[in-house]
Structures are given as structure tokens and as C-alpha cells.
Protein backbone atom coordinates (compact mmCIF):
# COMPACT_ATOMS: atom_id res chain seq x y z
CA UNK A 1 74.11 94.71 75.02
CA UNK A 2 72.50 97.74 75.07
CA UNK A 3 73.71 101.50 73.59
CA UNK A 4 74.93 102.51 76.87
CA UNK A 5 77.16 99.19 77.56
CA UNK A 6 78.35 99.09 74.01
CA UNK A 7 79.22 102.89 74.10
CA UNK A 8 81.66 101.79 77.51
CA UNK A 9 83.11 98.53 75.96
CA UNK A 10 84.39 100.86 73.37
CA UNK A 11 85.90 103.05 75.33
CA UNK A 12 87.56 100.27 77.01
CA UNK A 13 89.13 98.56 74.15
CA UNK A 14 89.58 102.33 72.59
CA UNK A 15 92.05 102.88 75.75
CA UNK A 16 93.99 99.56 75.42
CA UNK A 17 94.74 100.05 71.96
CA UNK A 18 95.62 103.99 72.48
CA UNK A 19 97.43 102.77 75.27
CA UNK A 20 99.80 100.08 73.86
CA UNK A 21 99.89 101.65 70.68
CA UNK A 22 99.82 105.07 70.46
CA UNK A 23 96.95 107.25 68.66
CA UNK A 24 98.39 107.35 65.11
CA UNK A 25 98.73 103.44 65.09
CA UNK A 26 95.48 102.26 65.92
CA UNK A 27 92.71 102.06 63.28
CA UNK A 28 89.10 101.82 63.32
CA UNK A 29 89.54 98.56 61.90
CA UNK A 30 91.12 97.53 64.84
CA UNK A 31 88.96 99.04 67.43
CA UNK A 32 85.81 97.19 65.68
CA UNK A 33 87.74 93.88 65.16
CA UNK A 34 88.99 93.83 68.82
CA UNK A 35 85.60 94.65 70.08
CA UNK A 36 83.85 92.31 67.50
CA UNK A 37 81.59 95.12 66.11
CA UNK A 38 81.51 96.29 62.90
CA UNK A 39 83.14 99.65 61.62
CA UNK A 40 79.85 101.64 61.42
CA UNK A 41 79.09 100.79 65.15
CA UNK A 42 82.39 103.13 66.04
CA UNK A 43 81.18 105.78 63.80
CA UNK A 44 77.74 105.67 65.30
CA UNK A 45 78.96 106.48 68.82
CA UNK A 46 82.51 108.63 68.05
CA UNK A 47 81.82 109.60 64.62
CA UNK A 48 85.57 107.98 64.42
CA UNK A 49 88.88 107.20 66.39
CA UNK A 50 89.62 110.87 66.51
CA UNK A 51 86.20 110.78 68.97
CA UNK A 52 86.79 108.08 70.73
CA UNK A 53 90.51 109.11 71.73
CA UNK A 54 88.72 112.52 72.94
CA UNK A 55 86.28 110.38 75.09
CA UNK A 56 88.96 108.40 76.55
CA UNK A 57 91.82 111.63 77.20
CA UNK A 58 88.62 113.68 78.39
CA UNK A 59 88.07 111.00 81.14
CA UNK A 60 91.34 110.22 82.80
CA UNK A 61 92.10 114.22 82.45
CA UNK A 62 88.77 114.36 84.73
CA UNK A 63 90.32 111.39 87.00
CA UNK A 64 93.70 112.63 87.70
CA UNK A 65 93.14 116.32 87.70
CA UNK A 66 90.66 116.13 90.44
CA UNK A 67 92.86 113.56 92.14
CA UNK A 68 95.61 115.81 91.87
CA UNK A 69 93.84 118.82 92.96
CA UNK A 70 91.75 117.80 95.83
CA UNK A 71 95.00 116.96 97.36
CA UNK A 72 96.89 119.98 96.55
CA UNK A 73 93.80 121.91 98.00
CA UNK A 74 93.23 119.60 101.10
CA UNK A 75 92.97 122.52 104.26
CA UNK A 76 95.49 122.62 106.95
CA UNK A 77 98.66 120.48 105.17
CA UNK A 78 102.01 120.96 106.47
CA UNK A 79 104.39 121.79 103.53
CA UNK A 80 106.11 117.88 103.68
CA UNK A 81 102.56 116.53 104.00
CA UNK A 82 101.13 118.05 101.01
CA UNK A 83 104.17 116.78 99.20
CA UNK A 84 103.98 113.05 100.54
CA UNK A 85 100.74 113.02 99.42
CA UNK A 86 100.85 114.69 96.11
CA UNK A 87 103.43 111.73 95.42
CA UNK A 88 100.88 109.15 96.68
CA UNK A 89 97.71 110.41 94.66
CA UNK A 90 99.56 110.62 91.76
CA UNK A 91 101.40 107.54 91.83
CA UNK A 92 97.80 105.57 93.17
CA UNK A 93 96.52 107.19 90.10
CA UNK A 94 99.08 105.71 87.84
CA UNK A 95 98.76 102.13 89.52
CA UNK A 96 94.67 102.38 89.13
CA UNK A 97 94.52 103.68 85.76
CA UNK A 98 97.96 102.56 84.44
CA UNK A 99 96.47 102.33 80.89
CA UNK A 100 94.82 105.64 81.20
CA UNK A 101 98.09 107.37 82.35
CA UNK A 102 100.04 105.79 79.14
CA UNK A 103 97.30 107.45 76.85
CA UNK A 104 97.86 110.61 78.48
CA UNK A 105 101.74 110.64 78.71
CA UNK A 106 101.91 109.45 75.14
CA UNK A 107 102.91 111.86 72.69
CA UNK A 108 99.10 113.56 71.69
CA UNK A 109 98.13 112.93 67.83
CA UNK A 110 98.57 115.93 65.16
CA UNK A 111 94.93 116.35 65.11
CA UNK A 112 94.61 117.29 68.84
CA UNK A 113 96.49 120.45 68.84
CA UNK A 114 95.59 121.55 72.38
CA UNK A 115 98.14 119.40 74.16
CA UNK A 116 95.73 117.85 76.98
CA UNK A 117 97.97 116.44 79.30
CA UNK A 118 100.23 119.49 79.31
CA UNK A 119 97.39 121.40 79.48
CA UNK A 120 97.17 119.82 82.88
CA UNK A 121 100.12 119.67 83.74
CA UNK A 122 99.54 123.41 83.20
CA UNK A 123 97.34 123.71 85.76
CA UNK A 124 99.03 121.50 88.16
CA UNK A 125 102.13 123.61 88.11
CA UNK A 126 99.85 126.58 88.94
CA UNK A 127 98.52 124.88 91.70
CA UNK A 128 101.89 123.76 93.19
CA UNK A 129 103.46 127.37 92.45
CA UNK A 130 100.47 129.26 93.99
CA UNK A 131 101.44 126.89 97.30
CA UNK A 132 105.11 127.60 96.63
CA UNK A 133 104.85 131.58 96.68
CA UNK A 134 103.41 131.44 100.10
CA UNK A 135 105.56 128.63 101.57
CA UNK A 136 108.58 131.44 100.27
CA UNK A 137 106.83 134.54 101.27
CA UNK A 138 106.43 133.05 104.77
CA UNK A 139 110.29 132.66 104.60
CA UNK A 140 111.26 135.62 103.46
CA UNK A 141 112.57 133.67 100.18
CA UNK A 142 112.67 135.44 96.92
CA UNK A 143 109.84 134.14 94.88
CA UNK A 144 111.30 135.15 91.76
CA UNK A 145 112.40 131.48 90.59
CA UNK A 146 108.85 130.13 91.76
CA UNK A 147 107.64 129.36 88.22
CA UNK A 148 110.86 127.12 87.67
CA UNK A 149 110.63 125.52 91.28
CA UNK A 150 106.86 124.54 90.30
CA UNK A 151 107.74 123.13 87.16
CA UNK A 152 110.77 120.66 88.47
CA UNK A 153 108.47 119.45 91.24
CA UNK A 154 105.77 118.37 88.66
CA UNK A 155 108.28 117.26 86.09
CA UNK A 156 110.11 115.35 88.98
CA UNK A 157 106.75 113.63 89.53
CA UNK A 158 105.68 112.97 85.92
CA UNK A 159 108.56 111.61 84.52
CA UNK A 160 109.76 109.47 87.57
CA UNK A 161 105.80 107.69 87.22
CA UNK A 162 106.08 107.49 83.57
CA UNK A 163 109.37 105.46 84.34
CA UNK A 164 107.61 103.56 86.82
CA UNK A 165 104.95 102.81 84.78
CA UNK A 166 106.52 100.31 82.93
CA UNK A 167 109.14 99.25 85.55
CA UNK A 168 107.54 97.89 88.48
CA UNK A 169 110.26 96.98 90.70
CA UNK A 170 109.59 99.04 93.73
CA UNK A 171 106.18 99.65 95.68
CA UNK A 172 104.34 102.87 95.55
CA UNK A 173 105.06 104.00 99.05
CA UNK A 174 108.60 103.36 98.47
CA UNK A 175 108.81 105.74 95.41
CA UNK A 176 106.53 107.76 96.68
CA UNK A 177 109.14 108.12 100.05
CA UNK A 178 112.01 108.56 96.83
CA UNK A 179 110.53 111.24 95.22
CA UNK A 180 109.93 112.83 98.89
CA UNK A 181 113.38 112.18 100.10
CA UNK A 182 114.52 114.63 96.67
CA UNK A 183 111.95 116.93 96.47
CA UNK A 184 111.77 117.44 100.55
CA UNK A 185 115.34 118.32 100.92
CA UNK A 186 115.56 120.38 98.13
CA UNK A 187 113.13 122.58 99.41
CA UNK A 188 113.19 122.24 103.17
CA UNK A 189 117.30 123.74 102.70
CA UNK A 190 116.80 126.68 100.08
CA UNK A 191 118.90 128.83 99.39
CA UNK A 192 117.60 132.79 99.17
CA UNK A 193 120.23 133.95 96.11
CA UNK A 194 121.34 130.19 94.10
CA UNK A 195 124.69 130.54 92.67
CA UNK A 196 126.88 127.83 90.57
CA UNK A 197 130.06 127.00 92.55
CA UNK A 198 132.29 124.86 90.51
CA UNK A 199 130.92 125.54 87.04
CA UNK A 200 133.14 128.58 85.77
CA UNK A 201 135.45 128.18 88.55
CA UNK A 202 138.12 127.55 86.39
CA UNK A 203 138.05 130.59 84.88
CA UNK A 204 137.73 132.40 88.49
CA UNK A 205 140.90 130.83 89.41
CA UNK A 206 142.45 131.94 86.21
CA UNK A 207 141.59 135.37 86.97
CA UNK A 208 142.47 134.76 90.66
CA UNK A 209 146.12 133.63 89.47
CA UNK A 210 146.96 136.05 86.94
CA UNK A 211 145.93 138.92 89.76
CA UNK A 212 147.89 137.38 91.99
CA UNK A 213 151.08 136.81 89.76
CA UNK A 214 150.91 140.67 89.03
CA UNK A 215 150.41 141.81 92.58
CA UNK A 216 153.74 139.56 93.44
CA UNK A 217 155.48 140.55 90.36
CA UNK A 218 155.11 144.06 91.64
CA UNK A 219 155.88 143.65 95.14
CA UNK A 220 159.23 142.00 94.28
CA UNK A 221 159.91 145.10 92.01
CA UNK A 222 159.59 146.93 95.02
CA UNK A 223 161.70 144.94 97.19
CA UNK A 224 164.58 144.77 94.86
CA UNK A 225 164.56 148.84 94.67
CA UNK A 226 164.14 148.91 98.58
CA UNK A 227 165.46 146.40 100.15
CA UNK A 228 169.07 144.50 100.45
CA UNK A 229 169.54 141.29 99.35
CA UNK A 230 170.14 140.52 103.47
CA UNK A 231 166.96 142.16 104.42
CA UNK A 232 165.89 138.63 105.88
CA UNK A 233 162.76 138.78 103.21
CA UNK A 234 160.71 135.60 103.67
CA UNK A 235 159.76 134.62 100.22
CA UNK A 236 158.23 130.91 101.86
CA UNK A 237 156.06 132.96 104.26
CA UNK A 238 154.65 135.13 101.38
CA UNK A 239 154.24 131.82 99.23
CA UNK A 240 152.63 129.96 101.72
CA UNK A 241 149.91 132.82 102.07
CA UNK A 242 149.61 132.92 98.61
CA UNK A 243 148.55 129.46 98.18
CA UNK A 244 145.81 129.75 100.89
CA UNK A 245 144.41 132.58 99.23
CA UNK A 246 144.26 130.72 95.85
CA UNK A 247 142.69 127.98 97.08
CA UNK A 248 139.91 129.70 99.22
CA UNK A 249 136.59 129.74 97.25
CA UNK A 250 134.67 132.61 98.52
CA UNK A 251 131.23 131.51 96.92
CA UNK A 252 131.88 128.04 99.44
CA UNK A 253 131.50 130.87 102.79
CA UNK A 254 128.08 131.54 101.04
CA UNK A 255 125.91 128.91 102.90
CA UNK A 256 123.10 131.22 103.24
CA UNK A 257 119.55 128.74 103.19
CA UNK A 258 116.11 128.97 104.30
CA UNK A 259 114.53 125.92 106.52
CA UNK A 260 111.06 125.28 104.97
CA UNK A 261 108.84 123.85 108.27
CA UNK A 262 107.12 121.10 107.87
């Protein structure tokens, strides 16, 4: 085997082990026994495991960042295209590297304190948010929750694959049309100002009632001093109204969203 083939069959077994163990439980005792070399071998090419892991991280950053990115940069996309096929590159990526994804969404080892796979995530989220501003801008949507937007689309597609990862029980295409289906509707149907509608509401009621308890309170004050009891006064009527006008939720008239094209 020459320098060059043994340098790759330890990068191979480097990844499995990294993979199915995690950085911090894999030795170099381990790595040599598994790819029946001796210790000095690893040193000789990584100089230790702490090299090796680098080697292996460095590569499938290189894989599925320019995966990742030549889609997100491909010219003329619709807006539900580039997101169908985000999905797809990313989860093809996790199905052809599926041990090189589980090194990278593994939690990173204390000695690598640059946090590669956020790192790219990093730079995926910039990607998708520089997309994102000019999908809202050409909708007249405010692009001031852009940076949050970006960063639920990539989370949405990180942590669904890292769940798929290890639960095969649907194909690609059909998670990749899952992740669409939630992602697509969500954005094709924004909304320009985002409120909460039923958290709080309570409270708004509260308000609501106690306003309205003093604004009757004070009308039958005035009644008493003005009217006679056999003024025909229709306290049912005035109930009725009362209890429409509780239970109308002004934020529900507020159904003011922006259609993303496709």
C-alpha cells in the first residue's frame, strides 16, 4: 500500500469511528487497531487524532458547502424551486455521505474551538437570507425579521436530516416534498407585520371585560337618574350587543399576507 492509499484508508476508518463514536471517544489506539497499523503510522500522517478529525471535518465541510451553495446560487430559480432543491442537495448529501454528515452534526471536540459545522451553517444562512431580502423587497415585505426567517429555514433543514439520518423510514423525495410542503407555505402566505393572536389574549379579554363592565355600570347610572322604570329600556338588546363585542377579536380582521410567486 503505498503513502498515498494508506493516508485515505485512514481517513476512512478515522470517519467511521468519529462517526459512530464521537471525537472524544475514539483513540489512536483504536484508529491503528481498526486499520491494522501501528500507532506511529497515525502520527506520521496526522501528527494525531486531533489531525485526522481536521482532515476528515475539512472534507465533508468542502462536500456539502459547495453542494449547498451551487444550488443556492444556480441562475434563474423560481423561489419554490430553489427551495425543492435546497431540500434535495442537502438531503442527497446526507444519504451519500451519511457518515460524514454524523461527524459534522456531532457535537465538535473542546480542542476545535471554531465550531465548523456552524461555521457553515453560518454561511448557509447568509446565503439563504441574501435570497430572502430580495424575494421580500420584491414584495414590498419588511425585511426586518430576515435574519430569523434564514435561520428557521436552515434549522428546519438540519435538524429534520439529522432526524432522518438515523430513521430511514421515508424516501428522500418524500421528505424532501415534507420539508417543502412547511417551508413553502410558510413563506409563499407571509404576513407584512406578525402578531401573536391567542397568546395574551386572556389578558386582552380581561381588559376588554372590565372596560366594558364600567362603561355599563355607568350607563345604568345614567338611566336610573333619567329614565322611569317604564321607559321600555331593553336591557336583552344591550346584553346581546355586549356579548358580540366581547367575543370579536380584532387582531383575527388582521389577515394582511404577502403571496411569494413561485
Amino acid at each position: 500500500m503505498t503513502a498515498l492509499q494508506r493516508r485515505e484508508q485512514l481517513i476512512t476508518v478515522g470517519r467511521s469511528l468519529f462517526a459512530a463514536k464521537g471525537f472524544e471517544a475514539v483513540s489512536v489506539e483504536e484508529i491503528a487497531a481498526t486499520a491494522k497499523v501501528s500507532k506511529p503510522i497515525v502520527y506520521e500522517h496526522f501528527g494525531g487524532k486531533e489531525g485526522l478529525y481536521a482532515v476528515v471535518v475539512d472534507r465533508e465541510m468542502q462536500t456539502l458547502t459547495g453542494a449547498m451553495m451551487d444550488t443556492l446560487a444556480a441562475p434563474a430559480q423560481g423561489s419554490r424551486q430553489i427551495v425543492e432543491n435546497a431540500a434535495m442537495a442537502f438531503l442527497n448529501y446526507i444519504e451519500e455521505h451519511t457518515e460524514g454528515f454524523q461527524v459534522l452534526a456531532r457535537d465538535r471536540p473542546t480542542t476545535d474551538p471554531s465550531g465548523s459545522f456552524n461555521s457553515l451553517l453560518g454561511d448557509v444562512s447568509i446565503r439563504v437570507e441574501d435570497l430572502l431580502v430580495r424575494a421580500f423587497k420584491r414584495h414590498k415585505i419588511p425585511a426586518k425579521g430576515v435574519p430569523y426567517y434564514a435561520q428557521m429555514l436552515v434549522g428546519l433543514m438540519v435538524f429534520t436530516g439529522q432526524y432522518w439520518a438515523t430513521h430511514r423510514k421515508m424516501s428522500k423525495e418524500q421528505l424532501a416534498a415534507y420539508i417543502v410542503n412547511l417551508a413553502w407555505n410558510g413563506l409563499s402566505r407571509m404576513e407584512a407585520k406578525p402578531q401573536l393572536r391567542y397568546v395574551g389574549d386572556a389578558d386582552r379579554r380581561k381588559r376588554r371585560d372590565e372596560s366594558t363592565t364600567d362603561s355599563r355600570e355607568t350607563d345604568d347610572h345614567e338611566d336610573h337618574e333619567t329614565n322611569s322604570p317604564y321607559s321600555g329600556h331593553d336591557d336583552g338588546a344591550e346584553n346581546v350587543s355586549t356579548t358580540e363585542h366581547i367575543d370579536a377579536n380584532p387582531d383575527d380582521n388582521d389577515t394582511s399576507t404577502h403571496t411569494i410567486d413561485e
